[in-house]
C-alpha atoms as a PDB file:
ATOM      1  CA  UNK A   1       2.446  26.543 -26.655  1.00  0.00           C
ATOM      2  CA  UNK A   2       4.952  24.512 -24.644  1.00  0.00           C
ATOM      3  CA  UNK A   3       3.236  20.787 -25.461  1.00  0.00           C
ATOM      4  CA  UNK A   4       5.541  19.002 -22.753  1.00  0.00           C
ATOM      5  CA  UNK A   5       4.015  21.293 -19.710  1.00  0.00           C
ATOM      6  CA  UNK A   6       0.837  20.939 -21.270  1.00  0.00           C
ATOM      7  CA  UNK A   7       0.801  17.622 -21.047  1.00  0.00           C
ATOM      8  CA  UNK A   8       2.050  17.746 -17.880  1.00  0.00           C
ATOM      9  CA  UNK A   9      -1.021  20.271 -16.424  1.00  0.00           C
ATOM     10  CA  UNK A  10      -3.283  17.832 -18.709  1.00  0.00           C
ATOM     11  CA  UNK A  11      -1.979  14.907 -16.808  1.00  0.00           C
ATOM     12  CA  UNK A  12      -2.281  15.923 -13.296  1.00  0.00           C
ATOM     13  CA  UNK A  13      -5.612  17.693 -13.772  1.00  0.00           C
ATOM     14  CA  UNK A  14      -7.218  14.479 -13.965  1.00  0.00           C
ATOM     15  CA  UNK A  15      -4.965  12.942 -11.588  1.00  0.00           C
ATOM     16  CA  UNK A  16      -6.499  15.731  -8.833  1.00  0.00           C
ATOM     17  CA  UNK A  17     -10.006  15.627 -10.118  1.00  0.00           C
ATOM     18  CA  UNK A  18     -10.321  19.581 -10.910  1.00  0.00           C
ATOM     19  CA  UNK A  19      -8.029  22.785 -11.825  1.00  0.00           C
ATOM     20  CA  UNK A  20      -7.678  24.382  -8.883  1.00  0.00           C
ATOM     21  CA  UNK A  21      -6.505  21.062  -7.103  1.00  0.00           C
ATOM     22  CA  UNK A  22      -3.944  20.952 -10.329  1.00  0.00           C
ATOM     23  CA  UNK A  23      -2.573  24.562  -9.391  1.00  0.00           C
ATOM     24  CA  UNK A  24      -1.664  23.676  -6.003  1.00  0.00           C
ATOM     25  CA  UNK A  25      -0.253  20.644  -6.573  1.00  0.00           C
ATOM     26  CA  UNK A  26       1.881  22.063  -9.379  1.00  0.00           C
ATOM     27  CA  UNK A  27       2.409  25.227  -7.562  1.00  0.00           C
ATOM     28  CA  UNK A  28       1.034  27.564  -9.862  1.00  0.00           C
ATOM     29  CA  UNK A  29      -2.337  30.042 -10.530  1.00  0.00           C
ATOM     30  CA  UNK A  30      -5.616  28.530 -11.349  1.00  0.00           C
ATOM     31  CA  UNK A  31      -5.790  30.976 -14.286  1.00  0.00           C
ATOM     32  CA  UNK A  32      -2.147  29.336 -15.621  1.00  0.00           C
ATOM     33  CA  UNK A  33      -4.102  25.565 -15.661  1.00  0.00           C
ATOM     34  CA  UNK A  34      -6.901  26.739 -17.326  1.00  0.00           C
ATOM     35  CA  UNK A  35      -4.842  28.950 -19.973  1.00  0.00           C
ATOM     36  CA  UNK A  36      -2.680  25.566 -20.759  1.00  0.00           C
ATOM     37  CA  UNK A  37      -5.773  23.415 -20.949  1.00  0.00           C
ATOM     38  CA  UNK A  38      -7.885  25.911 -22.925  1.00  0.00           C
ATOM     39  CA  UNK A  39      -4.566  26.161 -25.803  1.00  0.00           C
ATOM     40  CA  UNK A  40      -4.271  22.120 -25.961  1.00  0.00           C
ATOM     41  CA  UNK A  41      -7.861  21.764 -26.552  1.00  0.00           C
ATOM     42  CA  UNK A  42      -7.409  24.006 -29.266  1.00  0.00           C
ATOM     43  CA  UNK A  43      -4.777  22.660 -30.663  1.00  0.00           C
ATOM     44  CA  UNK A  44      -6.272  19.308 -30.581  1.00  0.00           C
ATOM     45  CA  UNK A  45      -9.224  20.330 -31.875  1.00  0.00           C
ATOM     46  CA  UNK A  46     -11.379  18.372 -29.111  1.00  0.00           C
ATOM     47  CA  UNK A  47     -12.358  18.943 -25.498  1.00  0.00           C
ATOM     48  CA  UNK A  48     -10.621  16.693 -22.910  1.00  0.00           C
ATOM     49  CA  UNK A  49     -12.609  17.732 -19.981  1.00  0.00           C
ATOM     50  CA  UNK A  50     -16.106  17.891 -19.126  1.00  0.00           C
ATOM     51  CA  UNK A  51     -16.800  21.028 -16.792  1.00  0.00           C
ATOM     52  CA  UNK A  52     -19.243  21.644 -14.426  1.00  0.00           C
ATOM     53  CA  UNK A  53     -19.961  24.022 -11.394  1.00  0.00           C
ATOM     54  CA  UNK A  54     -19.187  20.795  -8.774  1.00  0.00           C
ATOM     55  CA  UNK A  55     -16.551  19.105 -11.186  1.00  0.00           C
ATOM     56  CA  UNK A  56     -14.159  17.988 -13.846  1.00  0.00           C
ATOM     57  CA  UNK A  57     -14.467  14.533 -15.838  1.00  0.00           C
ATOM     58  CA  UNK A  58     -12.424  13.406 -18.239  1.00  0.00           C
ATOM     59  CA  UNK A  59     -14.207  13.048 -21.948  1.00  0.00           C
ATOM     60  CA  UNK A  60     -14.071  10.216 -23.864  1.00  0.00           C
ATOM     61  CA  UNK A  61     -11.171  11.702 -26.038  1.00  0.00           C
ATOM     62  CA  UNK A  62      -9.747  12.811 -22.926  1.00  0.00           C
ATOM     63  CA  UNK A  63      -9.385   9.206 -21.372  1.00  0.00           C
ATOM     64  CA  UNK A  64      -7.903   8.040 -24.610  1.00  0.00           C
ATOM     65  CA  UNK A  65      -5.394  11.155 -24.910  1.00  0.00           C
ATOM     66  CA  UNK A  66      -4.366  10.411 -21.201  1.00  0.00           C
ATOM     67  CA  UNK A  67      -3.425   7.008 -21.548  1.00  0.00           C
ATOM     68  CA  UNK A  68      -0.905   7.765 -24.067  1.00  0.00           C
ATOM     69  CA  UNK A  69       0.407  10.999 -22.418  1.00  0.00           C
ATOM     70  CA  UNK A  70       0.855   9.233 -19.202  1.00  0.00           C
ATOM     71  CA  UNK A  71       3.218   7.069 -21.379  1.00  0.00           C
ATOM     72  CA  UNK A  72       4.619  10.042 -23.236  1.00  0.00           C
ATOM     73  CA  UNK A  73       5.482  11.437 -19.765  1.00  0.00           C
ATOM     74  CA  UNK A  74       7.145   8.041 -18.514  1.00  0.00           C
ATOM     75  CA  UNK A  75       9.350   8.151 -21.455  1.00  0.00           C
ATOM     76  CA  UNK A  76      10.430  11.767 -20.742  1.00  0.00           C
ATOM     77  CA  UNK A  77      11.238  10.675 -17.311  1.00  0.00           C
ATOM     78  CA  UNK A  78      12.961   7.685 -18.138  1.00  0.00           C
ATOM     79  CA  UNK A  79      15.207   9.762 -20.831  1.00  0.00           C
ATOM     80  CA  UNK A  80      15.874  12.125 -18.205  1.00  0.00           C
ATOM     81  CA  UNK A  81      16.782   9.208 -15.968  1.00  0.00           C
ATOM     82  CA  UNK A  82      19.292   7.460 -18.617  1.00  0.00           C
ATOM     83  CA  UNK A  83      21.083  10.694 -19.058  1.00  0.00           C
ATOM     84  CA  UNK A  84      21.776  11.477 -15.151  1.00  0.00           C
ATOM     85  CA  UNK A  85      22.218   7.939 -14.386  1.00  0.00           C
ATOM     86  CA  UNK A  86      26.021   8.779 -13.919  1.00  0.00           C
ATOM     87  CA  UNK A  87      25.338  11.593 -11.197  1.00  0.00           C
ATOM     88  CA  UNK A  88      25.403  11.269  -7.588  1.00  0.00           C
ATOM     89  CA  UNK A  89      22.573  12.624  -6.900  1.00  0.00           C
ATOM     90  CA  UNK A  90      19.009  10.922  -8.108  1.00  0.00           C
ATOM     91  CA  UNK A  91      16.168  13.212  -8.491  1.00  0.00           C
ATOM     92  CA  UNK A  92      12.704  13.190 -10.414  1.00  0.00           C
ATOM     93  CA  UNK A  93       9.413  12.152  -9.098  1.00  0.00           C
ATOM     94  CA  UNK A  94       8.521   8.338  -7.946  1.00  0.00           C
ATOM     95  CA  UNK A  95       5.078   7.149  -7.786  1.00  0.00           C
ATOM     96  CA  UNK A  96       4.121   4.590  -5.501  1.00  0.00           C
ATOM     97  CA  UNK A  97       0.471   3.346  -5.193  1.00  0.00           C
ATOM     98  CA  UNK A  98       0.014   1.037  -1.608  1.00  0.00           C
ATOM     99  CA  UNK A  99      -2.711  -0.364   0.296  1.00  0.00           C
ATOM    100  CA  UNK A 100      -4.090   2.096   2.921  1.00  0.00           C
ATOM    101  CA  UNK A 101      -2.028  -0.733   5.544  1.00  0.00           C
ATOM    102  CA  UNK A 102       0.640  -1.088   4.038  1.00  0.00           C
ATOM    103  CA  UNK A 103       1.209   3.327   3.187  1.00  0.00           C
ATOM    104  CA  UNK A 104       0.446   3.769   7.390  1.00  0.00           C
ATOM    105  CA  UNK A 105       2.733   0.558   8.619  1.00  0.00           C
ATOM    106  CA  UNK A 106       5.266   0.082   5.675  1.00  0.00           C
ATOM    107  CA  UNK A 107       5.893   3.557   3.467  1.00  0.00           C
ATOM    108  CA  UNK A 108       5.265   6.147   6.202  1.00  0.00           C
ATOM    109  CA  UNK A 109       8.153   4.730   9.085  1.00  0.00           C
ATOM    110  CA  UNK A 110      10.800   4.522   6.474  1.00  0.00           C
ATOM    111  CA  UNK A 111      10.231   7.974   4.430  1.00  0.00           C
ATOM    112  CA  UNK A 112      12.039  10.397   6.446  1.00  0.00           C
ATOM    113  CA  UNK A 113      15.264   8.527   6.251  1.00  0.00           C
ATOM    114  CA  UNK A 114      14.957   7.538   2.682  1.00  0.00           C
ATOM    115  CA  UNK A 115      14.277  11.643   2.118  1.00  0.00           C
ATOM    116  CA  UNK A 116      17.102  12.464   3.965  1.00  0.00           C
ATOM    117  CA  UNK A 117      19.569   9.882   1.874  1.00  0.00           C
ATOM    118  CA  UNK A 118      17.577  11.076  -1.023  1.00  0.00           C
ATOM    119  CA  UNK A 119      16.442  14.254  -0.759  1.00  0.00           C
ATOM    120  CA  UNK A 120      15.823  14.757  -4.423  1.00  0.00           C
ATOM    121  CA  UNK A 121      13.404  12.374  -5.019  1.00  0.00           C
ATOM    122  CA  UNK A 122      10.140  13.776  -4.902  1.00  0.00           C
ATOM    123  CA  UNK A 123       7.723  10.326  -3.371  1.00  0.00           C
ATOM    124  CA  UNK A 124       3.974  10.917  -4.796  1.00  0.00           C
ATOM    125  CA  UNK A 125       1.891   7.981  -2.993  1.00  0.00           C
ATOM    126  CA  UNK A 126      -1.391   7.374  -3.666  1.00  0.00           C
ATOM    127  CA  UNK A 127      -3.477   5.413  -1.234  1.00  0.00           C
ATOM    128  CA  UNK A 128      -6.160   3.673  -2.393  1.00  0.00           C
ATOM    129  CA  UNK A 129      -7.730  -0.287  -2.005  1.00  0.00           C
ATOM    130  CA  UNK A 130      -7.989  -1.368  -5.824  1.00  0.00           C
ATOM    131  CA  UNK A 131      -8.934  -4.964  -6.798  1.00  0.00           C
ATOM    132  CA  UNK A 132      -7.257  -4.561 -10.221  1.00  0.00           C
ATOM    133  CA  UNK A 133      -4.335  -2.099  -9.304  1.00  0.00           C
ATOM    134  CA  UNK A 134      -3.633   0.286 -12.207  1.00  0.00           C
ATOM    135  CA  UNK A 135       0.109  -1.239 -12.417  1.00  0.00           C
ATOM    136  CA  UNK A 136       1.117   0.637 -15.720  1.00  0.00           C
ATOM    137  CA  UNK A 137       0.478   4.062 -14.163  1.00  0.00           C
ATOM    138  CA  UNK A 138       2.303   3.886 -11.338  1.00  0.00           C
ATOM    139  CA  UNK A 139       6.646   3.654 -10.573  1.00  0.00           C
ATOM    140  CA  UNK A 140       5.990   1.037  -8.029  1.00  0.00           C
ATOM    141  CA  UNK A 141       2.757  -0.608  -6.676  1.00  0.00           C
ATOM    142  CA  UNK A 142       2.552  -2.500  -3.018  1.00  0.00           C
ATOM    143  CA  UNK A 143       1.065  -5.306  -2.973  1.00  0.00           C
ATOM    144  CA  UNK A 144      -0.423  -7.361   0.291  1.00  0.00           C
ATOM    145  CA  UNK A 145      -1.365 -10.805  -0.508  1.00  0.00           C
ATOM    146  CA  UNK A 146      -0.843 -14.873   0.598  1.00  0.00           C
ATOM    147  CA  UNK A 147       2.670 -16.064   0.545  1.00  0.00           C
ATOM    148  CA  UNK A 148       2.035 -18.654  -2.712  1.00  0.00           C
ATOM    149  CA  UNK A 149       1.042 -15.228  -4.107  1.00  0.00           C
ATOM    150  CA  UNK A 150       1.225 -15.960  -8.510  1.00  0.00           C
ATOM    151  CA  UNK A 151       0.132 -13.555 -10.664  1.00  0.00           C
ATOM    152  CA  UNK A 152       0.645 -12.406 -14.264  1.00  0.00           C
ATOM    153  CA  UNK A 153       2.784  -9.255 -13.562  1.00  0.00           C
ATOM    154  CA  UNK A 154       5.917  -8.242 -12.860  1.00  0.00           C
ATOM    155  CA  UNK A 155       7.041  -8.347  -8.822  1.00  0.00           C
ATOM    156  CA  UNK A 156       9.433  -8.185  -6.430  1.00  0.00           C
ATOM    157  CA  UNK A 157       8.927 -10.220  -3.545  1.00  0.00           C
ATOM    158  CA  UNK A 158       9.668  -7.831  -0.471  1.00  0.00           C
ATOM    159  CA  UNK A 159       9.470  -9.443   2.738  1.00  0.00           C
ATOM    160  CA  UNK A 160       6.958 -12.259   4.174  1.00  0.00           C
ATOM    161  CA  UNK A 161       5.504 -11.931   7.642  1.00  0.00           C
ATOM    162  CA  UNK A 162       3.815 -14.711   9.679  1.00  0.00           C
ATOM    163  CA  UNK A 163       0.733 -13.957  11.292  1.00  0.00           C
ATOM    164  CA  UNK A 164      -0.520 -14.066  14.821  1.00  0.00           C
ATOM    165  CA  UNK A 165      -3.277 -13.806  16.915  1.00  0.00           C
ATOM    166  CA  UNK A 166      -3.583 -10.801  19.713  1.00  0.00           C
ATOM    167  CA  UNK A 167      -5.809  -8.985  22.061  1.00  0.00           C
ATOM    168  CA  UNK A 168      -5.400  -6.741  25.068  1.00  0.00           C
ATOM    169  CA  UNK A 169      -4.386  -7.445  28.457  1.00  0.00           C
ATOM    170  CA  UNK A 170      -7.682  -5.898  29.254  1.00  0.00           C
ATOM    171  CA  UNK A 171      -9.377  -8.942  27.061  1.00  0.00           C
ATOM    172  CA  UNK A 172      -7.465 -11.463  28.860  1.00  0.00           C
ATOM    173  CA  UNK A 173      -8.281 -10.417  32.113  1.00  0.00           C
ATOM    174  CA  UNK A 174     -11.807 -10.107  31.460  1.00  0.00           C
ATOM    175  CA  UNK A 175     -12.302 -13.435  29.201  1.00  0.00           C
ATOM    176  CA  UNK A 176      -9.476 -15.322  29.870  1.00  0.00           C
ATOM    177  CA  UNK A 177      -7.166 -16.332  27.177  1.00  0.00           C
ATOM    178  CA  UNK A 178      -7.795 -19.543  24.641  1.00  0.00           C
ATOM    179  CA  UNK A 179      -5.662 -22.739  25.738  1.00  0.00           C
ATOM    180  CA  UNK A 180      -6.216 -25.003  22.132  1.00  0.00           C
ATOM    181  CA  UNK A 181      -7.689 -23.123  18.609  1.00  0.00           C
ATOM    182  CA  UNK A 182     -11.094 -24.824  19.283  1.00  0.00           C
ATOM    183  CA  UNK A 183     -11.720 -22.551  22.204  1.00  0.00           C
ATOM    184  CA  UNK A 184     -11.884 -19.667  19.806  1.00  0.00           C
ATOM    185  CA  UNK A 185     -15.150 -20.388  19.288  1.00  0.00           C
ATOM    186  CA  UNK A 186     -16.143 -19.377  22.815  1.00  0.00           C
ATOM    187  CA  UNK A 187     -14.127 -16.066  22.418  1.00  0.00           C
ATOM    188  CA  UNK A 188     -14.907 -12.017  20.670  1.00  0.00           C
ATOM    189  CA  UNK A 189     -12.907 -12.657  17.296  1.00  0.00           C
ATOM    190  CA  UNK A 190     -12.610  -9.983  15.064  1.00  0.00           C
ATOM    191  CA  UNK A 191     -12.245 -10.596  11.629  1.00  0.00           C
ATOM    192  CA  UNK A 192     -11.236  -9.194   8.572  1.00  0.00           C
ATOM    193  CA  UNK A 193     -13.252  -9.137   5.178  1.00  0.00           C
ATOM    194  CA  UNK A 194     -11.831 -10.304   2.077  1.00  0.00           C
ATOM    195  CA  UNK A 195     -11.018  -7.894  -0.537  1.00  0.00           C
ATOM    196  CA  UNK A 196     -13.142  -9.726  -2.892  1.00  0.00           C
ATOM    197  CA  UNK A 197     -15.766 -10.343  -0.200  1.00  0.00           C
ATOM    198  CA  UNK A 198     -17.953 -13.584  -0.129  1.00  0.00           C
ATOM    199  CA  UNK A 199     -17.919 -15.775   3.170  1.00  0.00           C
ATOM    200  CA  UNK A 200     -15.239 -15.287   5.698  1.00  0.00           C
ATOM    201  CA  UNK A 201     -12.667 -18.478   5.409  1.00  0.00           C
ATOM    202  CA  UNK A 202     -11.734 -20.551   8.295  1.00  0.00           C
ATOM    203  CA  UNK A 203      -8.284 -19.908  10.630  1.00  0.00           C
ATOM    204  CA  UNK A 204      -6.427 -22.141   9.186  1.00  0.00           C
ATOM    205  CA  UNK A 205      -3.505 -22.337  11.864  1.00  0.00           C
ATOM    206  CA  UNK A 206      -0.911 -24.172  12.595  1.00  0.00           C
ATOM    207  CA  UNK A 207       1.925 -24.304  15.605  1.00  0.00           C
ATOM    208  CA  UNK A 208       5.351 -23.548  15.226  1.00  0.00           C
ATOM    209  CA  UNK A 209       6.417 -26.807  17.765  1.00  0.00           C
ATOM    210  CA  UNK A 210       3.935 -29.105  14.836  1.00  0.00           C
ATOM    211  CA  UNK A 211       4.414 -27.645  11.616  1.00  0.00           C
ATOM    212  CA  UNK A 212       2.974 -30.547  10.247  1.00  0.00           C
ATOM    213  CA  UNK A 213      -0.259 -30.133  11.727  1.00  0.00           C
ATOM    214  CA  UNK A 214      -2.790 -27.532  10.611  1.00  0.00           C
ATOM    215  CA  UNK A 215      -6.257 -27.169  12.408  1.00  0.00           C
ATOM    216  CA  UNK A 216      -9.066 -25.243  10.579  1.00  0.00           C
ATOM    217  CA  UNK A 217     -11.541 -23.056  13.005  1.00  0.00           C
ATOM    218  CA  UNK A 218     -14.532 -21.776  12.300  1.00  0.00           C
ATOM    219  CA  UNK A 219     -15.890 -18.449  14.700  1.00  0.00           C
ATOM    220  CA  UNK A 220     -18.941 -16.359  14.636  1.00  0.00           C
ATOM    221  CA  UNK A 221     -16.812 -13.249  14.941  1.00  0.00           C
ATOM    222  CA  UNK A 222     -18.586 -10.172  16.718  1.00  0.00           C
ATOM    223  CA  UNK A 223     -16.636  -7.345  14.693  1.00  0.00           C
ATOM    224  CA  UNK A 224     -16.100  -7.931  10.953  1.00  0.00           C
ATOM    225  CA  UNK A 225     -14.369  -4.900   9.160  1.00  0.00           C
ATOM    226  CA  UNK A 226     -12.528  -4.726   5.745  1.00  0.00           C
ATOM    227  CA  UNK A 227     -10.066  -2.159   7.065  1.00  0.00           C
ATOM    228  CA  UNK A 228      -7.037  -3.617   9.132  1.00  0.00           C
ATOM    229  CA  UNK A 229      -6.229  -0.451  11.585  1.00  0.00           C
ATOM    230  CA  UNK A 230     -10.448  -0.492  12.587  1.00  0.00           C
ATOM    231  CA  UNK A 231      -9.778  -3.951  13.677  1.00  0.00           C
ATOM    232  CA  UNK A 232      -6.562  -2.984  15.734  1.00  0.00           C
ATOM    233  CA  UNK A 233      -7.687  -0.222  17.353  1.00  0.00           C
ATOM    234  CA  UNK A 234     -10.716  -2.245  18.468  1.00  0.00           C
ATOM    235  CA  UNK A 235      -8.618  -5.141  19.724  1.00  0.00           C
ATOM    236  CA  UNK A 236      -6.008  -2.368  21.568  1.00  0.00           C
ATOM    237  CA  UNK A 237      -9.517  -1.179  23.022  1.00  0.00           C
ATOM    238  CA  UNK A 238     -10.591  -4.550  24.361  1.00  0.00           C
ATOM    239  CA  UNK A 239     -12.878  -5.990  22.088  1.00  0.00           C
ATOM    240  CA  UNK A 240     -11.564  -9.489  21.106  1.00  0.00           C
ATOM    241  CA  UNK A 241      -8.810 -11.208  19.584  1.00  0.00           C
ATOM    242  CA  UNK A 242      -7.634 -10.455  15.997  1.00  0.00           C
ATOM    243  CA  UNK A 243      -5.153 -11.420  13.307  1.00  0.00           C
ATOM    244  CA  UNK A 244      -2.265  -9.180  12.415  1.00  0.00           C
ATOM    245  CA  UNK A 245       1.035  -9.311  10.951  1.00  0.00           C
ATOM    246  CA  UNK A 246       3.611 -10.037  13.405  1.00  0.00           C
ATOM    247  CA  UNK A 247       6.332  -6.979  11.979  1.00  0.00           C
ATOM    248  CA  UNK A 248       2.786  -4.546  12.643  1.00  0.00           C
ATOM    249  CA  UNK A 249       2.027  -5.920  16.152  1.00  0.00           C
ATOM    250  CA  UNK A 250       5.798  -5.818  17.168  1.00  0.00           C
ATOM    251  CA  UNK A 251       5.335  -2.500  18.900  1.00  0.00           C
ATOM    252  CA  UNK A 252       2.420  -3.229  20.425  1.00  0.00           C
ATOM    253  CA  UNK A 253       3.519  -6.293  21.844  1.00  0.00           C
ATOM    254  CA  UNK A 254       6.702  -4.617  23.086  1.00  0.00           C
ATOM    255  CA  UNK A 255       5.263  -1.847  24.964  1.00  0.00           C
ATOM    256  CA  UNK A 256       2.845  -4.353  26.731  1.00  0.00           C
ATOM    257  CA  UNK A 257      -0.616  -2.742  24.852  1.00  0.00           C
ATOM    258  CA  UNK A 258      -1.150  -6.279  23.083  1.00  0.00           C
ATOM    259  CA  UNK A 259      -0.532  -9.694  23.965  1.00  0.00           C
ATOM    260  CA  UNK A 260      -0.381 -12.483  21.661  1.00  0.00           C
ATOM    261  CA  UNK A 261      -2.532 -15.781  22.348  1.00  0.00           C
ATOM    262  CA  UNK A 262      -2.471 -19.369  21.465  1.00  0.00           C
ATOM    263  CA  UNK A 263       1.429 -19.182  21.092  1.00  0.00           C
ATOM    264  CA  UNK A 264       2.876 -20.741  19.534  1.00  0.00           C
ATOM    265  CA  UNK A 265       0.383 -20.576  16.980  1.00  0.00           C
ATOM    266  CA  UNK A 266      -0.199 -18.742  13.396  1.00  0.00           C
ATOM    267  CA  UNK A 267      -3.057 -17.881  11.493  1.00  0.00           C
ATOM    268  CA  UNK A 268      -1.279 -16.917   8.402  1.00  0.00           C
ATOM    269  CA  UNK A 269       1.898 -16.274   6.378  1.00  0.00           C
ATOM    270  CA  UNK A 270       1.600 -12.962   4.247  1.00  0.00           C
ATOM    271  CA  UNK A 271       3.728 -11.743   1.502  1.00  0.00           C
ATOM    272  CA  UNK A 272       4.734  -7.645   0.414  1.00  0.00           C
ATOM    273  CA  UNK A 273       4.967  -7.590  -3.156  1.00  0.00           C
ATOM    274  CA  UNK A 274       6.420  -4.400  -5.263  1.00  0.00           C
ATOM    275  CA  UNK A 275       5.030  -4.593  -8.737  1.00  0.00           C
ATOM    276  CA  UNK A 276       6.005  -2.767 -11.571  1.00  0.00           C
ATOM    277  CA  UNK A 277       4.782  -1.738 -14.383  1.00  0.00           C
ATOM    278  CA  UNK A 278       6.237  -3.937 -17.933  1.00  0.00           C
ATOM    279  CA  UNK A 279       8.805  -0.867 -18.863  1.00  0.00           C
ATOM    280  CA  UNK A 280      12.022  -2.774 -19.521  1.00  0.00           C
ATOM    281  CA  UNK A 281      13.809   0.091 -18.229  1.00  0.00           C
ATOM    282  CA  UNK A 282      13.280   0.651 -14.460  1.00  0.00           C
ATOM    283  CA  UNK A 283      14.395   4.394 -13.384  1.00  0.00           C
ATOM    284  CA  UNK A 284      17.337   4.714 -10.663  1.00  0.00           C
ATOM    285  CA  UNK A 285      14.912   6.166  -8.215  1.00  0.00           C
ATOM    286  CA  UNK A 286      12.776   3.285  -8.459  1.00  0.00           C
ATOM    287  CA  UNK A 287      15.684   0.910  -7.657  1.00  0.00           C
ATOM    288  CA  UNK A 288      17.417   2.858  -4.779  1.00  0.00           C
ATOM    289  CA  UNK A 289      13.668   3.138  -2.986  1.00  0.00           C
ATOM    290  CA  UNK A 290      12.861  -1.102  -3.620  1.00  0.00           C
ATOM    291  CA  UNK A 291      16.591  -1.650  -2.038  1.00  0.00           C
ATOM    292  CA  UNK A 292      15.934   0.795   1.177  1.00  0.00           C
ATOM    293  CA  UNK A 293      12.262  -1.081   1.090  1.00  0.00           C
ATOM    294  CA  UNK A 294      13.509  -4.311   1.206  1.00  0.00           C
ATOM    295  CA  UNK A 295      16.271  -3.283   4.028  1.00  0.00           C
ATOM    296  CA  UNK A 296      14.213  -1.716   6.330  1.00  0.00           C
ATOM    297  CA  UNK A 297      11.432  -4.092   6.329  1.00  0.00           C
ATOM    298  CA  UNK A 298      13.263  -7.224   6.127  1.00  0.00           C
ATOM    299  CA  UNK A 299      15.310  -5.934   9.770  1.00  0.00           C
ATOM    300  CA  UNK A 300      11.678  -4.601  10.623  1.00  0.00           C
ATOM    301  CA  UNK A 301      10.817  -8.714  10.584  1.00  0.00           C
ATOM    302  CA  UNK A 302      13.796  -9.886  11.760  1.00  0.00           C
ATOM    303  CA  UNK A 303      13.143  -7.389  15.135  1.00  0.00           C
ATOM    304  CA  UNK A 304       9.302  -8.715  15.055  1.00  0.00           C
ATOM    305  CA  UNK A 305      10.885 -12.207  15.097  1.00  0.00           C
ATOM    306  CA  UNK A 306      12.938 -11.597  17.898  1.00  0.00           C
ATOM    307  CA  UNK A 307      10.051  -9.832  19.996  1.00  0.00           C
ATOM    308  CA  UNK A 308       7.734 -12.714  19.137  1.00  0.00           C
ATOM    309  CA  UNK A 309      10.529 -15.272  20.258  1.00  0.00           C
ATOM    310  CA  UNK A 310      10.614 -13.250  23.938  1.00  0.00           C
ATOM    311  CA  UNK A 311       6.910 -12.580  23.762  1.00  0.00           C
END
């Protein structure tokens, strides 16, 4: 029995959630998986899966085993890494977990070119909103959160991106556009929910010409969603003014399908963090993709800047 691929099948069978998912990730039969699983178990003398006609669960032995092949696995990787670390040309696999707003607005624009520079580097993203972020299993892990962002974990501070308020020319014409923050209140504001829910907070904003001076408003918003692109499409559609990023409305505000109101004022300063997980030794993939990250989003904001100046 080849242990390493074993572990290997083992590992992404309860990454996919079932054997045949396994196979075609891993580009191999259904029968293969089964065979590899079916010899480990033996070997180990315990089942690691729980089967059943709709799915696959890991067993209690199995969660344990997984944690410490996932390691097992990292350490291969990392060997593999060390060792090629003098070639030109970096390949392996790179896991990045992100924030379904962040994978659509951040990761997807800049993988083509970073393939192309890169091409082999296999990028494995997983999408997913997690309130504790599984860190340790993943290469890199995106983070969205406030600027004074402080947390126990090891990150990279990407880019920050100031926040402003928008809605479509379609809006404007029909409700007019605010003059000072407190006329918000008379306006279709759509919000979005915190990740940890509870009561939506106040816009706290503040102007750009008074940075001094910040107002807090309070609105009885008409749309309140916890996913960001729901909200945007709804405000590209007409239905009130919303908060966004100013890198992610940059194109909208360029090609005239968004306007921004109540400049010059902000609702918000945001932060992109890359954590990683508290290996001391950080693969060469890894680095190369934080580097283009951190390049093509930083001249993403500097464009957004410039738009916002002209906007």
């Amino acid at each position: 029995m080849d242990r390493l691929l074993s572990m290997q099948v083992f590992e992404r069978v309860a990454n996919e959630g079932g054997f045949a998912a396994a196979a075609r990730a891993m580009n191999v039969s259904p029968p293969a998986v089964t065979r590899l699983i079916a010899e480990l178990e033996s070997y180990l003398g315990t089942r690691l899966f729980q089967r059943t006609t709709r799915r696959v669960s890991l067993t209690e032995a199995g969660e344990a085993y997984l944690a410490r092949v996932r390691q097992i696995l990292q350490d291969v990787e990392e060997a593999d890494a060390i060792a090629s670390a003098d070639t030109d040309t970096l390949s392996g696999r790179l896991r990045v977990h992100a924030q379904p707003v962040l994978a659509t607005y951040v990761i997807a624009p800049l993988l083509s070119a970073f393939r192309q520079r890169h091409p082999g580097i296999v990028v494995d993203i997983e999408v997913e909103t997690y309130r504790d972020p599984p860190i340790e299993d993943f290469d890199i892990t995106l983070l969205g959160a406030d600027a004074n962002f402080n947390a126990n974990i090891v990150a990279r501070k990407i880019v920050e991106s100031l926040v402003v308020l928008v809605a479509s020319p379609a809006y404007v014409q029909r409700r007019g556009s605010p003059k000072t923050p407190e006329d918000l209140a008379q306006h279709e504001c759509l919000r979005l929910r915190r990740p940890s829910g509870g009561p939506l907070r106040a816009w706290r904003m503040w102007s750009e010409e008074n940075t001094g001076d910040e107002v807090e408003v309070n609105v009885d918003p008409v749309l309140i969603a916890n996913h960001t692109d729901t909200l945007l499409r709804a405000a590209l559609d007409g239905a009130g003014i919303t908060s966004i990023p100013l890198d992610m409305a940059a194109p909208y505000l360029t090609r005239g399908d968004l306007v921004r109101v109540l400049n010059p004022w902000f609702t918000g300063r945001l932060g992109m963090y890359a954590a990683l997980p508290s290996r001391k030794f950080i693969p060469q993939r890894s680095r190369v993709f934080l580097d283009y990250l951190v390049a093509h989003t930083r001249e993403q904001n500097r464009e957004a800047l410039r738009v916002c100046t002209a906007c």
